[in-house]
Protein backbone atom coordinates (compact mmCIF):
# COMPACT_ATOMS: atom_id res chain seq x y z
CA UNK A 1 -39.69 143.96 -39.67
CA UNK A 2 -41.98 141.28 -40.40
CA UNK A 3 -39.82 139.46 -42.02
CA UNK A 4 -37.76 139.41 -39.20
CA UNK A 5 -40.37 138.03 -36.95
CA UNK A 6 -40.78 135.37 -38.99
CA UNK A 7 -37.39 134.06 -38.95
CA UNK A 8 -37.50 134.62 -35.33
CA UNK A 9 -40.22 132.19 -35.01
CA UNK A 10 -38.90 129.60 -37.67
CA UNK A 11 -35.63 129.82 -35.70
CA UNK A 12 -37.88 128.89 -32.45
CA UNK A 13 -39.51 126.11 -33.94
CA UNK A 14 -36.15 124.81 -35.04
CA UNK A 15 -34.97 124.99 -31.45
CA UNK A 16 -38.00 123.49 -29.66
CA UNK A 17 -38.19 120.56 -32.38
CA UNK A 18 -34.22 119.87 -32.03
CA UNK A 19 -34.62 119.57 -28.27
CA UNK A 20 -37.69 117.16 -28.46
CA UNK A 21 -35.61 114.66 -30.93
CA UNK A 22 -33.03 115.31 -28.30
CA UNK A 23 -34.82 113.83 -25.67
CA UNK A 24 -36.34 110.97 -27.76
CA UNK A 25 -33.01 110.04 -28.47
CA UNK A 26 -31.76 110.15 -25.33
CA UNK A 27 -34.81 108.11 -23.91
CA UNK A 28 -34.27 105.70 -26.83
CA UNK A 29 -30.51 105.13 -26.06
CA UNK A 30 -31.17 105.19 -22.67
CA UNK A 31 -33.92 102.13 -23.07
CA UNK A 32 -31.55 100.44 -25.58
CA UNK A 33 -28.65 100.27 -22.32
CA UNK A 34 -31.30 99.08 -20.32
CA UNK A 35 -31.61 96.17 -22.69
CA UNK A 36 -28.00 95.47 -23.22
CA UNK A 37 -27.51 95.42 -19.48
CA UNK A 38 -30.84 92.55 -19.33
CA UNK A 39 -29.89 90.69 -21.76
CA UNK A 40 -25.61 90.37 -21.03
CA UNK A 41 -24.18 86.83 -19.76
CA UNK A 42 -24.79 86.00 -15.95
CA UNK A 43 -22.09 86.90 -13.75
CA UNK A 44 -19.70 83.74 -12.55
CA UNK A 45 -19.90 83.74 -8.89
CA UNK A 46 -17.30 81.70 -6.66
CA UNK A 47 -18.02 79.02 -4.57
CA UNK A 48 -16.17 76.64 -2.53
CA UNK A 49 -15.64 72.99 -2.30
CA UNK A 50 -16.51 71.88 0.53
CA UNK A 51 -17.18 69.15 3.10
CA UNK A 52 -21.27 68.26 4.39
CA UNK A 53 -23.94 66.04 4.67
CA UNK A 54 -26.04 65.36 1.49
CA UNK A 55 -29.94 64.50 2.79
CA UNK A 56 -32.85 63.06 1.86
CA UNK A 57 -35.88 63.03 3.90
CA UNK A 58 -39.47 63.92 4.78
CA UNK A 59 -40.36 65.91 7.52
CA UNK A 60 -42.89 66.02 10.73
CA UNK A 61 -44.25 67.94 13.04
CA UNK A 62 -43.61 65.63 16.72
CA UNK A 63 -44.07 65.91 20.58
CA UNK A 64 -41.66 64.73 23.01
CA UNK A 65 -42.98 62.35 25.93
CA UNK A 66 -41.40 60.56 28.51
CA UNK A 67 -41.93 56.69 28.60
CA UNK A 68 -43.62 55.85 31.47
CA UNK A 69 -44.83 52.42 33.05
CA UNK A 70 -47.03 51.20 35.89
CA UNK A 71 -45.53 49.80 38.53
CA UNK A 72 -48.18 46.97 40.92
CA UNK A 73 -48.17 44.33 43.57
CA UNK A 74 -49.12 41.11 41.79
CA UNK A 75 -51.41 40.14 45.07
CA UNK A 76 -53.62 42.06 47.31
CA UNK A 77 -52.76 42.91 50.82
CA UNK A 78 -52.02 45.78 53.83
CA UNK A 79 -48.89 47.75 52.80
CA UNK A 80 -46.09 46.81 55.26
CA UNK A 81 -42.78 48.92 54.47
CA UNK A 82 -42.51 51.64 51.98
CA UNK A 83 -39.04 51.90 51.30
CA UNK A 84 -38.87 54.73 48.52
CA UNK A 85 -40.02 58.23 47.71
CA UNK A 86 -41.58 60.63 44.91
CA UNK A 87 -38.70 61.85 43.02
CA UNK A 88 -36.11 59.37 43.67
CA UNK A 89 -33.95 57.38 41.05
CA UNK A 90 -34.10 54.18 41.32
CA UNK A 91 -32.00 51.04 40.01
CA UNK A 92 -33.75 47.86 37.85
CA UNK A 93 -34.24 45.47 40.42
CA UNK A 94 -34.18 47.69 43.85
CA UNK A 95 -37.00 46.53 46.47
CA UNK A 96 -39.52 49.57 46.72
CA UNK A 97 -42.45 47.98 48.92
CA UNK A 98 -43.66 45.28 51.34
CA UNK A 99 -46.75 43.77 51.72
CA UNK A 100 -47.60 42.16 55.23
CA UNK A 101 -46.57 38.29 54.62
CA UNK A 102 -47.40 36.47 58.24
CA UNK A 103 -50.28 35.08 56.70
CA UNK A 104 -48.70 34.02 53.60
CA UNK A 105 -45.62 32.68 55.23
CA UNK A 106 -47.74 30.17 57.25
CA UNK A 107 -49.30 29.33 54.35
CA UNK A 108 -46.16 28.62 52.47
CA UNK A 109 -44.89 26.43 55.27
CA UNK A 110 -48.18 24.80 56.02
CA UNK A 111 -47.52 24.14 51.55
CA UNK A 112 -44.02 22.63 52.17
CA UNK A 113 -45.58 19.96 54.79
CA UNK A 114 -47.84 18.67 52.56
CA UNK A 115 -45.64 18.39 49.94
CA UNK A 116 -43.20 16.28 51.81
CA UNK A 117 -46.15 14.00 53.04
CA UNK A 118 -47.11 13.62 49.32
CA UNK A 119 -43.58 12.67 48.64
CA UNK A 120 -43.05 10.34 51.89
CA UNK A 121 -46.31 8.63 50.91
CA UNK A 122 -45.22 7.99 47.12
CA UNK A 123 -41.95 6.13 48.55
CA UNK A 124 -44.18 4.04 51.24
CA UNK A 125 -46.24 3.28 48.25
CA UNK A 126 -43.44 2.07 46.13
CA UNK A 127 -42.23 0.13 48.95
CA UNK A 128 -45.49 -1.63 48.90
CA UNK A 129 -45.29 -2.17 45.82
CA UNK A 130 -42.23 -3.78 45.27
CA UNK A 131 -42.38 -6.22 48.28
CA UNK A 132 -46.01 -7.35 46.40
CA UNK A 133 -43.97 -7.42 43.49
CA UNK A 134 -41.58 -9.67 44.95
CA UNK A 135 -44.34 -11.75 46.91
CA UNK A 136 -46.54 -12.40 43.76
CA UNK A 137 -43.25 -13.47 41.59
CA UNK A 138 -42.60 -16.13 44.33
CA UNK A 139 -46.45 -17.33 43.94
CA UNK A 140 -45.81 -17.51 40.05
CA UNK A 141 -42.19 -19.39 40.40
CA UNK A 142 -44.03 -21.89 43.60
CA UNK A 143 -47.25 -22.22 40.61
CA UNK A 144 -44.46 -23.10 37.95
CA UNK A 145 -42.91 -25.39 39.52
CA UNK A 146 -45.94 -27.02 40.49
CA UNK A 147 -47.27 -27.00 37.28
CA UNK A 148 -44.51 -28.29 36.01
CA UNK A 149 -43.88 -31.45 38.27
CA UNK A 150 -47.70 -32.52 37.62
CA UNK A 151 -47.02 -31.86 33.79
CA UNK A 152 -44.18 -34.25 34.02
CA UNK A 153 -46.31 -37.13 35.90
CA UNK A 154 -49.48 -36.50 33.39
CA UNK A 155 -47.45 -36.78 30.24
CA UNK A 156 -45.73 -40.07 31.57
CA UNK A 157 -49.31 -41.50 32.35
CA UNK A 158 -50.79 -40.73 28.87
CA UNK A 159 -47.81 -42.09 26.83
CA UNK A 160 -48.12 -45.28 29.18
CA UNK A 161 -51.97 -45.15 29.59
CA UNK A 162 -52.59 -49.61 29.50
CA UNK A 163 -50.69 -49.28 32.57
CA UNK A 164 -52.54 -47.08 34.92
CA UNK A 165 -55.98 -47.10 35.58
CA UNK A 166 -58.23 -44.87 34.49
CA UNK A 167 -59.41 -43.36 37.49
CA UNK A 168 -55.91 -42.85 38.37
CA UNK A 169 -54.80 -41.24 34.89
CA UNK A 170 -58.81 -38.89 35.16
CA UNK A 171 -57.48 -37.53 38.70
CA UNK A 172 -53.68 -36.61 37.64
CA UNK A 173 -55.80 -34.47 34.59
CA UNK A 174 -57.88 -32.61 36.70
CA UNK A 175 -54.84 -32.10 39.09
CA UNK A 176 -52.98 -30.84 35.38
CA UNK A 177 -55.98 -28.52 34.85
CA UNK A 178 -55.82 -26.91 38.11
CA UNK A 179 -51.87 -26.38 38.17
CA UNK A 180 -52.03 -24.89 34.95
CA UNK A 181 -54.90 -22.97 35.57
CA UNK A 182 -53.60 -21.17 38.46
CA UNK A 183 -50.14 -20.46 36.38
CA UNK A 184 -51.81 -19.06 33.87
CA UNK A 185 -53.46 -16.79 36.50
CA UNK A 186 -50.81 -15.70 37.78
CA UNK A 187 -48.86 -14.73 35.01
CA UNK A 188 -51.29 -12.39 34.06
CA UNK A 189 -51.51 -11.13 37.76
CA UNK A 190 -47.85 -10.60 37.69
CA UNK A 191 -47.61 -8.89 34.15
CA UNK A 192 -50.02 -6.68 35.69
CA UNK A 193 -48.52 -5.67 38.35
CA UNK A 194 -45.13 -5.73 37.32
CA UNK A 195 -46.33 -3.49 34.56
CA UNK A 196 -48.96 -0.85 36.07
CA UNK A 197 -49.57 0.21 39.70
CA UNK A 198 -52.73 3.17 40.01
CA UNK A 199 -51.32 3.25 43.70
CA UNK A 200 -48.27 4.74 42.59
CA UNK A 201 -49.98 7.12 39.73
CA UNK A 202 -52.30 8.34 42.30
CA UNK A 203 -49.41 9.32 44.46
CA UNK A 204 -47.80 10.92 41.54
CA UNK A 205 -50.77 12.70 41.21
CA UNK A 206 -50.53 13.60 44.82
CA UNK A 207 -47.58 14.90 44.58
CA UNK A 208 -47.61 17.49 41.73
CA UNK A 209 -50.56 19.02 43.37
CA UNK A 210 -48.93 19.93 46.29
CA UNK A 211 -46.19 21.04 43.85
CA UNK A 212 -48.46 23.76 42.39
CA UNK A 213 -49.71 24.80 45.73
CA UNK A 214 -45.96 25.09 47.24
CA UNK A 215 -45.17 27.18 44.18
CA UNK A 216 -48.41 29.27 44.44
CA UNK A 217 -47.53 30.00 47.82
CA UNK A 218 -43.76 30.85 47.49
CA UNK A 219 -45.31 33.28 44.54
CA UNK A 220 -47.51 34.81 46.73
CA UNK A 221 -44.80 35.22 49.20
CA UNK A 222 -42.66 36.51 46.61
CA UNK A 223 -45.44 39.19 45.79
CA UNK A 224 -45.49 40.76 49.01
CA UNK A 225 -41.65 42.31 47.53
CA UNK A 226 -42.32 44.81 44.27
CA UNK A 227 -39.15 45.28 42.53
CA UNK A 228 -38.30 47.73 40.21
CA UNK A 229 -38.48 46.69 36.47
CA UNK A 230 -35.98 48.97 35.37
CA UNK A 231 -34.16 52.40 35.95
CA UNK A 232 -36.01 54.91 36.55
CA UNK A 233 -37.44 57.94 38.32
CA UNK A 234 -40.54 58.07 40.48
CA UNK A 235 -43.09 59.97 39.73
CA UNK A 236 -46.07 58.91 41.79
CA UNK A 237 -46.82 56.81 45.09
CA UNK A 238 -50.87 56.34 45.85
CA UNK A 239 -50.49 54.55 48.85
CA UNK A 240 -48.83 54.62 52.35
CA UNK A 241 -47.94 52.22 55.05
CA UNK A 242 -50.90 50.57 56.63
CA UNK A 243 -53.19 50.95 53.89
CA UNK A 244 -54.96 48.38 52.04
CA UNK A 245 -53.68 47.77 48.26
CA UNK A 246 -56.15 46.09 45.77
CA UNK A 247 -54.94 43.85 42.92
CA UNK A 248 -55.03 46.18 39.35
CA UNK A 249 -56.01 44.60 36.37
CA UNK A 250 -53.84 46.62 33.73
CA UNK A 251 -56.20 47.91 30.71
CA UNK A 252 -52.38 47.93 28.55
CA UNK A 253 -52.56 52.10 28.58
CA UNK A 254 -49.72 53.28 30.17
CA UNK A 255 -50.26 56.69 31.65
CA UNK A 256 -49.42 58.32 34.97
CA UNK A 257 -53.08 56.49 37.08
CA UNK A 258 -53.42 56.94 40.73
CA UNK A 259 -55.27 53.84 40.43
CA UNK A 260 -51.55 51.97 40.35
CA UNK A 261 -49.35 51.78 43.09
CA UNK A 262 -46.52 53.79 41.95
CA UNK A 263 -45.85 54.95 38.12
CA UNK A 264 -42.15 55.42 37.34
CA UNK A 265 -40.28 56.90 34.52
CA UNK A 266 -37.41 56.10 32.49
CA UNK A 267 -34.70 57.89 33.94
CA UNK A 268 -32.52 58.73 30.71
CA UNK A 269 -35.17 58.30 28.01
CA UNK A 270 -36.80 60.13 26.16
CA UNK A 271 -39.61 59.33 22.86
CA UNK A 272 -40.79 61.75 20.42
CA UNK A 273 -44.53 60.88 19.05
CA UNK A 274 -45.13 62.17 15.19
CA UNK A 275 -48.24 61.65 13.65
CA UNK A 276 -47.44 60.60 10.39
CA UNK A 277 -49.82 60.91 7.28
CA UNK A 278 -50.82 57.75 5.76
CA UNK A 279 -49.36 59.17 2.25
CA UNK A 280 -46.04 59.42 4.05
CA UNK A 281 -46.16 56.56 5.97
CA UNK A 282 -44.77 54.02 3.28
CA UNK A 283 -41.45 55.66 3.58
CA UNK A 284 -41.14 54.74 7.62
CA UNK A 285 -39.61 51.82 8.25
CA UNK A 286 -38.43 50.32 12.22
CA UNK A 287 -34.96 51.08 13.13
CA UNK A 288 -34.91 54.20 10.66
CA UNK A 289 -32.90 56.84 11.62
CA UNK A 290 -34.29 59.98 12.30
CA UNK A 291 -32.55 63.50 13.45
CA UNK A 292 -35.00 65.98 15.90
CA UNK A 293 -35.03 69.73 16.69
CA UNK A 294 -36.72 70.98 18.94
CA UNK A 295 -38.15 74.49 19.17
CA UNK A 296 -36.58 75.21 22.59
CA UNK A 297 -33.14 73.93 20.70
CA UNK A 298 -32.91 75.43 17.85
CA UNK A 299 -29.92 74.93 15.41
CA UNK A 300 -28.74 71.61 17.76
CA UNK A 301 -29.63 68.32 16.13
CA UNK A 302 -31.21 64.99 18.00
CA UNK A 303 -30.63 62.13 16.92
CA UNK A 304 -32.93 58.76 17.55
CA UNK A 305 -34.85 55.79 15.59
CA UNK A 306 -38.58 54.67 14.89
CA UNK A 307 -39.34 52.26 17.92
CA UNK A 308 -42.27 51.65 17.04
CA UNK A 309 -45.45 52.51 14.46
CA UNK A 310 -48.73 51.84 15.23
CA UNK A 311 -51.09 49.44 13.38
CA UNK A 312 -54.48 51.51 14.28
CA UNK A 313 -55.17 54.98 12.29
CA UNK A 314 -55.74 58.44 14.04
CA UNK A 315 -58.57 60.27 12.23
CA UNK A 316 -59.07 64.32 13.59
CA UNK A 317 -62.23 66.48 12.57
CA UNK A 318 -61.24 66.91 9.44
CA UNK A 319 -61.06 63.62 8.32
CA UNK A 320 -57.14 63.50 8.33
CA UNK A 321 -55.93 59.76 8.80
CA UNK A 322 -52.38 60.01 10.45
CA UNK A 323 -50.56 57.01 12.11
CA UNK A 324 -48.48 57.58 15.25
CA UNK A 325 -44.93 56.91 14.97
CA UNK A 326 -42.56 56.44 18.12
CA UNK A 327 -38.95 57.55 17.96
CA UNK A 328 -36.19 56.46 20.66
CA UNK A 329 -33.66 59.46 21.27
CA UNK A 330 -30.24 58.43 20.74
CA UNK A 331 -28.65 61.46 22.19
CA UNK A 332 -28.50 62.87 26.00
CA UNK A 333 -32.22 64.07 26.66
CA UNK A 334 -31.82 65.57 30.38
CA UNK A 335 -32.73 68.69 28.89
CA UNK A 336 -35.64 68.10 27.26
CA UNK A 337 -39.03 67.99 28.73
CA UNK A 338 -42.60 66.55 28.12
CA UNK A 339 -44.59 68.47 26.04
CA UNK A 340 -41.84 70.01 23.82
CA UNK A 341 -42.66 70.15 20.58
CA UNK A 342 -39.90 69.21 17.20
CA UNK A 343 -39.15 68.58 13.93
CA UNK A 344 -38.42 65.10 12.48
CA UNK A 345 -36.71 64.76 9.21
CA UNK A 346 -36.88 60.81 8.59
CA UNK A 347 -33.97 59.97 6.36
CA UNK A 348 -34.76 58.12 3.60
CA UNK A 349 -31.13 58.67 2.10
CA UNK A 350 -27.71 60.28 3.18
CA UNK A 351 -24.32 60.23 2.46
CA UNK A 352 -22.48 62.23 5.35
CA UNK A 353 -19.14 64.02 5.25
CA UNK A 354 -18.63 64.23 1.20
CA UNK A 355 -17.54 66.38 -1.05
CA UNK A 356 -20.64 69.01 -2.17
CA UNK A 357 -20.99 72.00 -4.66
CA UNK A 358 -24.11 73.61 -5.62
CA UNK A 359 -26.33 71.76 -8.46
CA UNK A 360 -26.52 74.87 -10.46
CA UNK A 361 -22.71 75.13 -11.05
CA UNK A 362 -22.62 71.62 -13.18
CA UNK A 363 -23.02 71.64 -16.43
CA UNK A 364 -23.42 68.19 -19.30
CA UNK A 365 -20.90 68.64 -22.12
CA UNK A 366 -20.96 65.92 -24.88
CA UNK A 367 -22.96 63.57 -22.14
CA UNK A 368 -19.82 64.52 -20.00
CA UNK A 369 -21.00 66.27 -16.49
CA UNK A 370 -18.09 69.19 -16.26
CA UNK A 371 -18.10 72.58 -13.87
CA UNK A 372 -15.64 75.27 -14.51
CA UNK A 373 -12.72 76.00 -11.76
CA UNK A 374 -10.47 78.35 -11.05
CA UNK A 375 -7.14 77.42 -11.70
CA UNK A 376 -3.89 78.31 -9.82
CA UNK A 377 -3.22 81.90 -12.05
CA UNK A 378 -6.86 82.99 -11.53
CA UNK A 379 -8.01 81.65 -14.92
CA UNK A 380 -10.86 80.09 -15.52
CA UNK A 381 -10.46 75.17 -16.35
CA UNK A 382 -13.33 73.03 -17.57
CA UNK A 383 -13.11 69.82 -15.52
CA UNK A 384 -14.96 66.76 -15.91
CA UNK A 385 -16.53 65.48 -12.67
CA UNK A 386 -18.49 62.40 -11.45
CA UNK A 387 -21.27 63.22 -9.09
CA UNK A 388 -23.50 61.37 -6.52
CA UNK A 389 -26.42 61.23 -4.54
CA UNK A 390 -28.48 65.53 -4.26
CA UNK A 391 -30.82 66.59 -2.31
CA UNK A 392 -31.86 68.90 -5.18
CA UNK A 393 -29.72 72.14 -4.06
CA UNK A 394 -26.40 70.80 -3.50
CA UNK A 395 -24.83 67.75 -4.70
CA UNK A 396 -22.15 65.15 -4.11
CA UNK A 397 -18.79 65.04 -5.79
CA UNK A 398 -17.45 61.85 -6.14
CA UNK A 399 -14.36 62.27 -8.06
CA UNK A 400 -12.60 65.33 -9.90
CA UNK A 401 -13.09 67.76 -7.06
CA UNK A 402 -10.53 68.53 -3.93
CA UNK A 403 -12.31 70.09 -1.10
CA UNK A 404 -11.07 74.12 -0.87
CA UNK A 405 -10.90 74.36 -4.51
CA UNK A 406 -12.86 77.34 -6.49
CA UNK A 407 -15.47 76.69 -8.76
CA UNK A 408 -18.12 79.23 -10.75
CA UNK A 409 -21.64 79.10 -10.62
CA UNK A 410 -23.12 81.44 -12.80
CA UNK A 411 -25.37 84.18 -11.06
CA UNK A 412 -27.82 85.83 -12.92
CA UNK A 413 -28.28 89.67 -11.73
């Protein structure tokens, strides 16, 4: 009986201590699959060729803002005509206001008269002048010929001086002195005159100063019309008929003042302002093309170009030194507002349209860049390729590739 109990316990033991190397075993094969399965080859997943953009770029955080510009009467005066309204579109060129020009008009006529006295009196001058011209070259030829017939008679005396007596040949000197004394004169009169008249510079003189006051007046008429500078929009009138408009001296800041006359807007532009970091700021360049979207967009792309960057630094609380970059929308902007905040990706590099697989799925064989493709019975080629500009992810294909073909990248799971 005893014994029997024993061998009913050994035979217990026996049981419990197989099923305990039963489960180690099973928890050792089971961690040995889970290795096997970590450590197998990654699975080749398929991926098209196909057509895109390949980019390079920075990006920014930017605002949009309409353009807009101050719009003034060169002159002062009492608003005469308005002809315009808040709101309305207007053409480059349009007439949008009157100033009262009674005042002005008299003045430009009363400008006109004395320019056409200036000029009436510089041809009476001339006149003048040329008839004394004319006199004082008959007193020279008279004086020449003068001097000339007493020359003759003095000469003939000296060379037969035992003849004439010398009272006689003492007179005919003085007479040669005084001839040629009064020719010399009035040579030199002559070449003066011929040569230089301050009568006539005066009048000259005359003449463009009424020219500057006929054109200051015909300005000042002029002023009393304010033209539009370009298309645009209206946004603001400050004054109405009657009133009395002073002359603005523009500080150069163009916002929307009711100190100005009117402020207008372009009609179909639109800028986007980015602040720019001054680490960043090296890789914008004028005329650099930039694409935009905007928050109230999303997934549609703007296109535009840096107008503009500006030569003064920004610096916020923190002691952040950003530069403010204007951008020109190339694109139709009616639906975009003020205020509407985008991202800017400033391209520093692109190649649009190309060929583009996935940078993972190429591979360098003997210095060779290959990727593996599926070939027309399902099997798996290795095909050498020539590749071209990546943004890092995806990359171009320049030769080697047909877009729609199948190629692997391998996926580890």
């Amino acid at each position: 009986m005893v014994k029997k109990l024993f061998l009913n316990k050994k035979v217990k033991v026996l049981i419990v201590l197989t099923v305990l190397m039963s489960v180690t075993y099973g928890g050792y094969a089971y961690k040995a699959k889970v290795q096997a399965t970590s450590t197998q080859e990654p699975v080749l997943k398929e991926e098209r060729v196909e057509r895109g953009d390949i980019t390079i770029d920075f990006t920014g955080d930017g605002e949009a803002e309409i353009p807009v510009v101050n719009v003034d009467f060169e002159i002062s005066g009492k608003l005469k005509e308005l002809f315009v309204e808040t709101g309305q579109s207007i053409k480059k060129g349009d007439i949008v206001a009157k100033l009262e020009d009674t005042d002005l008009m008299n003045k430009l006529q009363n400008a006109q008269v004395q320019y056409e006295k200036a000029v009436t009196k510089l041809e009476q001058t001339k006149q003048q002048f040329k008839l004394t011209t004319i006199s004082e070259k008959q007193k020279l030829d008279d004086l020449k010929s003068k001097f000339d017939e007493i020359s003759l008679d003095y000469n003939a005396m000296i060379q037969l001086e035992g003849i004439y007596p010398k009272m006689e040949i003492e007179k005919k000197r003085i007479a040669y002195e005084s001839a040629k004394g009064a020719y010399e004169t009035q040579i030199e009169r002559y070449n003066i005159l011929s040569n230089e008249s301050k009568d006539i510079e005066m009048e000259k003189g005359n003449i463009a100063t009424a020219q500057i006051a006929l054109k200051i007046a015909q300005d000042d008429l002029d002023n009393t019309l304010l033209k539009s500078p370009m298309d645009a929009k209206i946004l603001t009138i400050t004054y109405k008929p009657g009133e009395t408009i002073p002359t603005v001296k523009d500080s150069g800041e163009v916002t929307a003042d009711t100190s100005h006359f009117m402020v207008i807007s372009h009609a179909d532009k639109l800028e986007v302002i980015v602040p720019v970091s001054e680490n960043d700021l090296y890789n914008v360049s004028m005329d650099q093309e930039v694409e935009i979207e905007f928050e109230a967009f999303e997934g549609k792309l703007f296109t535009g170009r840096v107008l503009s960057i500006d030569a003064l630094p920004k610096k916020d609380s923190s002691g952040l030194v950003t530069y403010e970059v204007k951008i020109g929308l190339e694109d139709d902007s009616n639906q975009l507002k003020t205020g509407m905040t985008c991202t800017t990706s400033f391209i520093l590099n692109q190649r649009k349209n190309v060929l583009t697989i996935p940078n993972k799925s190429v591979s360098m064989v003997d210095g060779k860049q290959v990727v593996q493709v599926k070939g027309e019975q399902g099997n798996i080629e290795t095909r050498t390729i020539k590749t071209g500009l990546t943004d890092g992810k995806n990359v171009e294909v320049v030769d080697g590739l047909k877009a729609g073909e199948i190629i692997f990248v391998k996926d580890k799971k």
